[in-house]
C-alpha atoms as a PDB file:
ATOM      1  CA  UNK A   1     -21.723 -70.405   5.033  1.00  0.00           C
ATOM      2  CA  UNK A   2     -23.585 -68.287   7.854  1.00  0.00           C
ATOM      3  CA  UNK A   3     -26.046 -69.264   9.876  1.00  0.00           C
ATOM      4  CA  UNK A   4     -29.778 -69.222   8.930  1.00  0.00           C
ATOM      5  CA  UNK A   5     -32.192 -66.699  11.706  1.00  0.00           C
ATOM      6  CA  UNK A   6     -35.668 -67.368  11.258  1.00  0.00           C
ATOM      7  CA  UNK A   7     -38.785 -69.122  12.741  1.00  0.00           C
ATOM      8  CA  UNK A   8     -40.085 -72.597  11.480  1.00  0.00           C
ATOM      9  CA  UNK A   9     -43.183 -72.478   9.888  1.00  0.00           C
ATOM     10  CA  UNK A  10     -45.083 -75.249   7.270  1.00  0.00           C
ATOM     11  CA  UNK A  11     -43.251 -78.532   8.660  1.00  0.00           C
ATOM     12  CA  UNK A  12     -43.324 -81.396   6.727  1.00  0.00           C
ATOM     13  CA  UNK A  13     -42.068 -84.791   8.284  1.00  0.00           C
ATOM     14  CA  UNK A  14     -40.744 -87.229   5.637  1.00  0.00           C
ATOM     15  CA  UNK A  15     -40.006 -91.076   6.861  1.00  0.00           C
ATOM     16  CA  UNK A  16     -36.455 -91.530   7.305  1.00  0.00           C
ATOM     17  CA  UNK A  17     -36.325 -95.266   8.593  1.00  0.00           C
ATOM     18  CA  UNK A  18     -33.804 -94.360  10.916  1.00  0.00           C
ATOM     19  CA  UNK A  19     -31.536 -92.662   8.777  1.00  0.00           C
ATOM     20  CA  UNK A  20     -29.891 -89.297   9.336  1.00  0.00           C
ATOM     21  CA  UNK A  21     -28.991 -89.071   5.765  1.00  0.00           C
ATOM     22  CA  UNK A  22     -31.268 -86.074   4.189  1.00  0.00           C
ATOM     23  CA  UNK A  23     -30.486 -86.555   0.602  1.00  0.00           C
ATOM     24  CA  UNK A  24     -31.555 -90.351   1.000  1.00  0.00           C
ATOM     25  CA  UNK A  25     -34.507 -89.505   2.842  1.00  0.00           C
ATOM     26  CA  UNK A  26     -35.789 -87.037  -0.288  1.00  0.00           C
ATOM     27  CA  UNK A  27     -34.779 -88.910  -2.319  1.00  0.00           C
ATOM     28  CA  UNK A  28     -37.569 -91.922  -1.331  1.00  0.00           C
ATOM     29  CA  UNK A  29     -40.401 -89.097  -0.714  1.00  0.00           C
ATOM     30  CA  UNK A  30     -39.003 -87.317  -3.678  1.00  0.00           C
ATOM     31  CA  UNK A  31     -43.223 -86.641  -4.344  1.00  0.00           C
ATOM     32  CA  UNK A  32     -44.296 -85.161  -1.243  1.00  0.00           C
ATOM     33  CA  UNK A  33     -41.246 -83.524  -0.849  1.00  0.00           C
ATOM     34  CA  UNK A  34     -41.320 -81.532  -4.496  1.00  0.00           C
ATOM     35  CA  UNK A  35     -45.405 -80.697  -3.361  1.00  0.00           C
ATOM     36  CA  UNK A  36     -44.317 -79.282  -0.128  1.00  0.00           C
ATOM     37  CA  UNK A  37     -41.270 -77.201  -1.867  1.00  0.00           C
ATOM     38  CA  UNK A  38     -43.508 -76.289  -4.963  1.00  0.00           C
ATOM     39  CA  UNK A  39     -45.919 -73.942  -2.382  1.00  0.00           C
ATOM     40  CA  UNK A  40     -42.852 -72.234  -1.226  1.00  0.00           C
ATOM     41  CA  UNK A  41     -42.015 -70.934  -4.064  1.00  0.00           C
ATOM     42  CA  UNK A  42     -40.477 -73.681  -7.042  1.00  0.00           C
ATOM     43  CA  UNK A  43     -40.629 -72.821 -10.511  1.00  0.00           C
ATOM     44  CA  UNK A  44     -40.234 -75.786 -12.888  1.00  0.00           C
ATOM     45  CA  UNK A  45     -39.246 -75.063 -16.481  1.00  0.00           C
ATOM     46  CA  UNK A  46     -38.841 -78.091 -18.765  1.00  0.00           C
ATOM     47  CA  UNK A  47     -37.730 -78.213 -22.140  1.00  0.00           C
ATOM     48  CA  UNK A  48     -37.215 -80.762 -24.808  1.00  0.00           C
ATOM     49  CA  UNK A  49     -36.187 -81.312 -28.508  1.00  0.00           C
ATOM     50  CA  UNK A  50     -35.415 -83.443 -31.187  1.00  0.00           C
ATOM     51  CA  UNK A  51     -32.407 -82.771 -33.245  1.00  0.00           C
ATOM     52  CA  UNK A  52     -30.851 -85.286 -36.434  1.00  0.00           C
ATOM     53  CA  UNK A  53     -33.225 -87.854 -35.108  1.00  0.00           C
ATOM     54  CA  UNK A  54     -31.912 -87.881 -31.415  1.00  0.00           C
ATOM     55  CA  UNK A  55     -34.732 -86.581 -28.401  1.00  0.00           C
ATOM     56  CA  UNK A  56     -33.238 -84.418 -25.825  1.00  0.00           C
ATOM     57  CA  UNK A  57     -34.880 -82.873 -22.303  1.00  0.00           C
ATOM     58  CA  UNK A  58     -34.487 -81.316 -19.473  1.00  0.00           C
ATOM     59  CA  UNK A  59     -35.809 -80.054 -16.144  1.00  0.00           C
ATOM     60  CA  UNK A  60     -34.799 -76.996 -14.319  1.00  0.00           C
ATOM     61  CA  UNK A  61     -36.384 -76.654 -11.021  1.00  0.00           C
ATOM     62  CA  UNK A  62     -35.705 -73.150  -9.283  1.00  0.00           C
ATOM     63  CA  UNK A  63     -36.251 -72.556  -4.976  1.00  0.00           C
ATOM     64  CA  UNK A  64     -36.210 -69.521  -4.133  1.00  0.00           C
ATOM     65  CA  UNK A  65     -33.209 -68.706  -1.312  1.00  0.00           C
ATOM     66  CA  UNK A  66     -34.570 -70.493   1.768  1.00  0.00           C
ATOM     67  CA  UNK A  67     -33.050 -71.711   4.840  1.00  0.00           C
ATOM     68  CA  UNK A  68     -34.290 -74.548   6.329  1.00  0.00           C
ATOM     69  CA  UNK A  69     -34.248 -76.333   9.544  1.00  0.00           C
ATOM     70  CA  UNK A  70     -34.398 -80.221   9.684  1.00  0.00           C
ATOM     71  CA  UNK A  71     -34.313 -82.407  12.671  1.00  0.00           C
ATOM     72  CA  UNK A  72     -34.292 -85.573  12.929  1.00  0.00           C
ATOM     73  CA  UNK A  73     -35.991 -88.718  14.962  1.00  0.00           C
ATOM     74  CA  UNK A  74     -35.881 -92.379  14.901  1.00  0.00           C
ATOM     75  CA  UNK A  75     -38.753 -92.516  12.198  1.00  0.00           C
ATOM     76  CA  UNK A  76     -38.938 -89.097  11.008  1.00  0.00           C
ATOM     77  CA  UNK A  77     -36.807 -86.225   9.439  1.00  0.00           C
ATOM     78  CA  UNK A  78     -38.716 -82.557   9.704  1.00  0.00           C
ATOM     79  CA  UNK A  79     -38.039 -80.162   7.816  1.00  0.00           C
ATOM     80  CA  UNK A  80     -38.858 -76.560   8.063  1.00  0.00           C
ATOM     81  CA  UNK A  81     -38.648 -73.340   6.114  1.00  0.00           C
ATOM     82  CA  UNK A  82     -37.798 -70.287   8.295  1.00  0.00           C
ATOM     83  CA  UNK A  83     -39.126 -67.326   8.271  1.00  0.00           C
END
């Protein structure tokens, strides 16, 4: 892995109650964090079917390559696309 260059821009802060833990911390504000991603670029195909009776789906969602910077606070976790 190398390291990102870039500038922050479009921050979002997401409540982290403390924790440094980023997958827990999208995973409670999975919404506002799949809004914030969407305007950078997220495509979302979905598919389903039914086949001998039994329903199927599923849900790709595509970011475009983006580094990101996140830092984190006692309340907060930012995170920020660079540019």
């Amino acid at each position: 892995m190398t390291k990102c260059k870039g500038k922050p821009y479009a921050s979002i802060s997401l409540e982290s109650d403390g924790s440094s833990d980023l997958k827990r911390i999208i995973n409670i504000n999975n919404e506002e964090f799949i809004e914030f991603i969407h305007k950078l670029g997220l495509n979302l195909e979905s598919r389903s079917k039914t086949s001998n009776f039994e329903y199927s789906s599923f849900t790709i969602l595509t970011l475009k390559t983006t580094c990101f910077k996140v830092d984190f606070n006692d309340n907060f976790a930012i995170i920020s696309p660079l540019k």
